[in-house]
Protein backbone atom coordinates (compact mmCIF):
# COMPACT_ATOMS: atom_id res chain seq x y z
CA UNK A 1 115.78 83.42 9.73
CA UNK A 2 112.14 83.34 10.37
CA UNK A 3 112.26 79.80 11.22
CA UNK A 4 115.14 80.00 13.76
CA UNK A 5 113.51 82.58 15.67
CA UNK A 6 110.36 80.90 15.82
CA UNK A 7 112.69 77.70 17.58
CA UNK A 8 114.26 80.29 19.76
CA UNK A 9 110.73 81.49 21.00
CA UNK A 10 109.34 78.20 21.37
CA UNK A 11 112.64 77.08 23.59
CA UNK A 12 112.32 80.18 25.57
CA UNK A 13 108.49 79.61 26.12
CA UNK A 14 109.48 76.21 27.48
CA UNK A 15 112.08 77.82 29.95
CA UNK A 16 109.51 80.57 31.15
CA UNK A 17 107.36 77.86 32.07
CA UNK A 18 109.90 75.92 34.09
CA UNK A 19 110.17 78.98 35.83
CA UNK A 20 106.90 79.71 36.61
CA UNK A 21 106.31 76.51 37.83
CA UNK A 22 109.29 76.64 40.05
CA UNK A 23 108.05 80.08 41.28
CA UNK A 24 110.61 81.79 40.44
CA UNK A 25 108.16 84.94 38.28
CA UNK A 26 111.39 86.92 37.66
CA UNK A 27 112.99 84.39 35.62
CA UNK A 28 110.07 83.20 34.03
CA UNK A 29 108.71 87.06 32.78
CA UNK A 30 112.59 87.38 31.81
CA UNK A 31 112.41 84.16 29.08
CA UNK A 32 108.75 86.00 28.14
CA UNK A 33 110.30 89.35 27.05
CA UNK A 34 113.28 87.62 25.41
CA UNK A 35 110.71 85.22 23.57
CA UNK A 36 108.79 87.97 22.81
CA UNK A 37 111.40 89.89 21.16
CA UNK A 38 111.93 86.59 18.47
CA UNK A 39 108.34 86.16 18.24
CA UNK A 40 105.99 89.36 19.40
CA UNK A 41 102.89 87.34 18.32
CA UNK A 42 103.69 83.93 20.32
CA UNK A 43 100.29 83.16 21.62
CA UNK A 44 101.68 81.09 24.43
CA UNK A 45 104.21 83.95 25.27
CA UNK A 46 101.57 86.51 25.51
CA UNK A 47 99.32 84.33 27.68
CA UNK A 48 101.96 82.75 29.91
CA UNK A 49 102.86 86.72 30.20
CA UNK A 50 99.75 87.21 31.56
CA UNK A 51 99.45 84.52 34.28
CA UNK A 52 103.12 85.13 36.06
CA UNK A 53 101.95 88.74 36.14
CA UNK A 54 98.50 87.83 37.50
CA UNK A 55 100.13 85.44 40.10
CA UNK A 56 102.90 88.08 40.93
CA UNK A 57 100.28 90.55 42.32
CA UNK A 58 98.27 87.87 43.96
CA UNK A 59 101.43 87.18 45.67
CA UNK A 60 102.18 90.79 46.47
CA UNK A 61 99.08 90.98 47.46
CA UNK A 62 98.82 87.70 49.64
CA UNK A 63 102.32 89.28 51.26
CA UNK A 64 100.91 92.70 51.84
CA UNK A 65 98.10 91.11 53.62
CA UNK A 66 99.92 89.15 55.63
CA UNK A 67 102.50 91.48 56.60
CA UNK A 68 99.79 93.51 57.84
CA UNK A 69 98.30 90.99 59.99
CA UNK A 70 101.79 90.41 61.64
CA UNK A 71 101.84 93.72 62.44
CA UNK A 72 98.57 93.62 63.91
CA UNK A 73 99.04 90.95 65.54
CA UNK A 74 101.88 92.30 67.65
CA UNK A 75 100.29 95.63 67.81
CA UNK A 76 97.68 93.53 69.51
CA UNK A 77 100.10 91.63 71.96
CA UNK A 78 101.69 95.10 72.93
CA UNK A 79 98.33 96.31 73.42
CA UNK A 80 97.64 92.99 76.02
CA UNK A 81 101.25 93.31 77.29
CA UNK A 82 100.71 97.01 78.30
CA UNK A 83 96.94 96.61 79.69
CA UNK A 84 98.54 93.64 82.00
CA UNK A 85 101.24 95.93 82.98
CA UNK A 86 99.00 98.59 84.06
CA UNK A 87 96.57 96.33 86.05
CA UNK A 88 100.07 94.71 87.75
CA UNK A 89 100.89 97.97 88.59
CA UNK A 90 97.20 99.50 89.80
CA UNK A 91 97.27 96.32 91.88
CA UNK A 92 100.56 96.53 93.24
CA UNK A 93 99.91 100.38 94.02
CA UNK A 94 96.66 99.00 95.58
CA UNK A 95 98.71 96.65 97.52
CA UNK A 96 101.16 99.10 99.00
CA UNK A 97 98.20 101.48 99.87
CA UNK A 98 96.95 98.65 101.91
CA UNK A 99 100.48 97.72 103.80
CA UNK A 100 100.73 102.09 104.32
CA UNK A 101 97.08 102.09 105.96
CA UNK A 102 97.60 98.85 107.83
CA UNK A 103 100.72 100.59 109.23
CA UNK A 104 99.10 103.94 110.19
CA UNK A 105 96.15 102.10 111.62
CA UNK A 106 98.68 100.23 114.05
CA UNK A 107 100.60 103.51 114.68
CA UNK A 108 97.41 105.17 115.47
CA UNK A 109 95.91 102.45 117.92
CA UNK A 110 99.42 101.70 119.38
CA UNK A 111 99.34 105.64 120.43
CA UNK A 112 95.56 105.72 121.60
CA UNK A 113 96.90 102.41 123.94
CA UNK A 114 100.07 104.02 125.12
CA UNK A 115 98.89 107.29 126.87
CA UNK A 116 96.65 105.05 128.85
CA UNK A 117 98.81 103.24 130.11
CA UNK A 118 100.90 104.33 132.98
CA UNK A 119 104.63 103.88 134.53
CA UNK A 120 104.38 102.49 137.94
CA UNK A 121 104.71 104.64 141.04
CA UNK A 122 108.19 103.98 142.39
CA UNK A 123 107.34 102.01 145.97
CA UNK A 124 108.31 105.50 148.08
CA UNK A 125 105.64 107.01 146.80
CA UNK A 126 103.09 104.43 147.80
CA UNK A 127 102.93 104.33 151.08
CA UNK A 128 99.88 104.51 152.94
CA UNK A 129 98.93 107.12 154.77
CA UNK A 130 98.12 105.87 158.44
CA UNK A 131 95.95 107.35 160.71
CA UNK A 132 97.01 109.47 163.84
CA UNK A 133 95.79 107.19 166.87
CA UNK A 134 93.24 109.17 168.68
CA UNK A 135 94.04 109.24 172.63
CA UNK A 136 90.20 109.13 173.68
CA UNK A 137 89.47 106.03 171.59
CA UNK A 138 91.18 102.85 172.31
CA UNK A 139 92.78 101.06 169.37
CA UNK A 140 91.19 98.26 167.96
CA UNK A 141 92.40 96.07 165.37
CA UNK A 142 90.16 95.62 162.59
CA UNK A 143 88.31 92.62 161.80
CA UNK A 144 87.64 92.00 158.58
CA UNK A 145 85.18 89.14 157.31
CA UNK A 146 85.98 86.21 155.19
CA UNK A 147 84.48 87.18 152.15
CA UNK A 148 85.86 90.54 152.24
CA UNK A 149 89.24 89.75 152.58
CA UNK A 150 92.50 91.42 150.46
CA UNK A 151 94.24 89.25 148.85
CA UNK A 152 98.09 89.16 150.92
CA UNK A 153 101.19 90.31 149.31
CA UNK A 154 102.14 87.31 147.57
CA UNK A 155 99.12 86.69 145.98
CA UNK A 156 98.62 90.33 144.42
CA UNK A 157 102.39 90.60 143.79
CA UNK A 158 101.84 86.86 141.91
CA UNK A 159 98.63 87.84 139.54
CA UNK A 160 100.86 91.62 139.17
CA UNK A 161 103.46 89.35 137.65
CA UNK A 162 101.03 87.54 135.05
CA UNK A 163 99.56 90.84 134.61
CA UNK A 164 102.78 92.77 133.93
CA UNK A 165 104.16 89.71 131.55
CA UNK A 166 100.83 90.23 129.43
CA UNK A 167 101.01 93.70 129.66
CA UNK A 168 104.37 93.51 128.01
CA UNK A 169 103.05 91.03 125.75
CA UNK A 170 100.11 93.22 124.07
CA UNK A 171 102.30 96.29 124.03
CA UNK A 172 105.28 94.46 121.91
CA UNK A 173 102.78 93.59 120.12
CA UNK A 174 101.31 96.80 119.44
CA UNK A 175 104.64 98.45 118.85
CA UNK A 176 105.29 95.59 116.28
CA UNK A 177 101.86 96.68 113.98
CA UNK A 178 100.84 93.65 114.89
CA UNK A 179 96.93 92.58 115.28
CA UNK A 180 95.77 92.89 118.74
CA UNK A 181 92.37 91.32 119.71
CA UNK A 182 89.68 93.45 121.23
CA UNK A 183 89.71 91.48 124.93
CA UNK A 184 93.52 92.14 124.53
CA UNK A 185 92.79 95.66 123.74
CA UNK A 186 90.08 95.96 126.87
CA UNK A 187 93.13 94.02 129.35
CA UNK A 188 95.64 96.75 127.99
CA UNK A 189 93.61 99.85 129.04
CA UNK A 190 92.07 98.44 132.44
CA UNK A 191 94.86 96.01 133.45
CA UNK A 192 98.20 97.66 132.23
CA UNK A 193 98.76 101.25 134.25
C-alpha cells in the first residue's frame, strides 16, 4: 500500500508541474494537496507547493499593480480631458465677451454719429431771405471776383450727390457694427447733416 501511494504522489507531482508550467496555479496547487494527501512528506510536493504559491501572489500582486495604474492612468486622462474643457470653455466665454463688446462699442459710436447728423431742410424752408430794395439807393448788381466765386447749382447739387452717396455709405456701415475709419468718422460729422 505504501508503495502505491508513493507512485500516486510521484504521478501527481508530475501533473502539478505540467500545470505550473502551463500557468494554470489552480490546477497545479490542486495535484499538490492531492499528492500531499498520499505522501505528506514528498519533498518535491512541499517545495513545488511553495513556488505556485510564491508565483500566485507575485501575480496578484503584478495585477493589483497594474490595475492600479490603469486606473490612474484614466484618472489622469479625465483629469487632461476636463482641464481642456475648461480652457475651451474660458476661451470661448472670452470669445463671446469680445463679439458682446465689439457690438456695444458699434452701438455706442453708431449713436454718438447719428445725433450729429441731421435730416435735410425740406427746399420751402430754404429760401433766402432777400432784401427790401431801398428807394434812395439805386440797385446794383453785385460783382463778385473770380476767386470768390460760388460754385452754381449744378456743381454743388453734383459734389451733394457724392456727398449724400458716402454719407449713406458710412452710416450703413455704422448701423451694420461694422469698422468705420477715423477720416470716415471726421466726413460723417462735418459732411453728413
Amino acid at each position: 500500500m505504501q508503495r502505491q501511494q508513493q507512485l500516486q504522489a510521484e504521478y501527481l507531482f508530475t501533473q502539478a508541474q505540467i500545470s505550473f508550467q502551463e500557468g494554470a496555479f489552480n490546477v497545479s496547487l490542486a495535484h499538490i494537496e492531492q499528492g500531499l494527501l498520499a505522501a505528506p512528506d514528498h519533498p518535491g510536493l512541499l517545495s513545488l507547493r511553495e513556488q505556485v504559491k510564491t508565483r500566485k501572489a507575485e501575480l496578484g500582486q503584478q495585477a493589483e499593480q497594474a490595475k492600479r495604474q490603469q486606473e490612474e492612468e484614466a484618472a489622469r486622462q479625465q483629469a487632461e480631458q476636463a482641464k481642456r474643457q475648461q480652457e475651451e470653455e474660458a476661451a470661448r466665454q472670452q470669445a463671446e465677451q469680445v463679439k458682446r463688446q465689439q457690438e456695444e462699442e458699434a452701438r455706442q459710436q453708431a449713436k454718438t454719429v447719428e445725433p450729429t447728423r441731421r435730416p435735410a431742410e425740406p427746399a420751402s424752408r430754404q429760401t433766402p431771405a432777400v432784401a427790401k430794395p431801398n428807394p434812395a439807393k439805386p440797385v446794383r448788381s453785385p460783382t463778385i471776383p473770380e476767386e470768390k466765386r460760388k460754385p452754381t447749382i449744378a456743381e454743388t447739387g453734383a459734389s451733394k450727390v457724392k456727398q449724400s452717396s458716402r454719407c449713406e455709405n458710412i452710416l450703413s456701415r455704422i448701423t451694420l457694427g461694422e469698422a468705420v475709419s477715423s477720416a470716415d468718422q471726421i466726413f460723417m460729422t462735418k459732411e453728413c447733416r
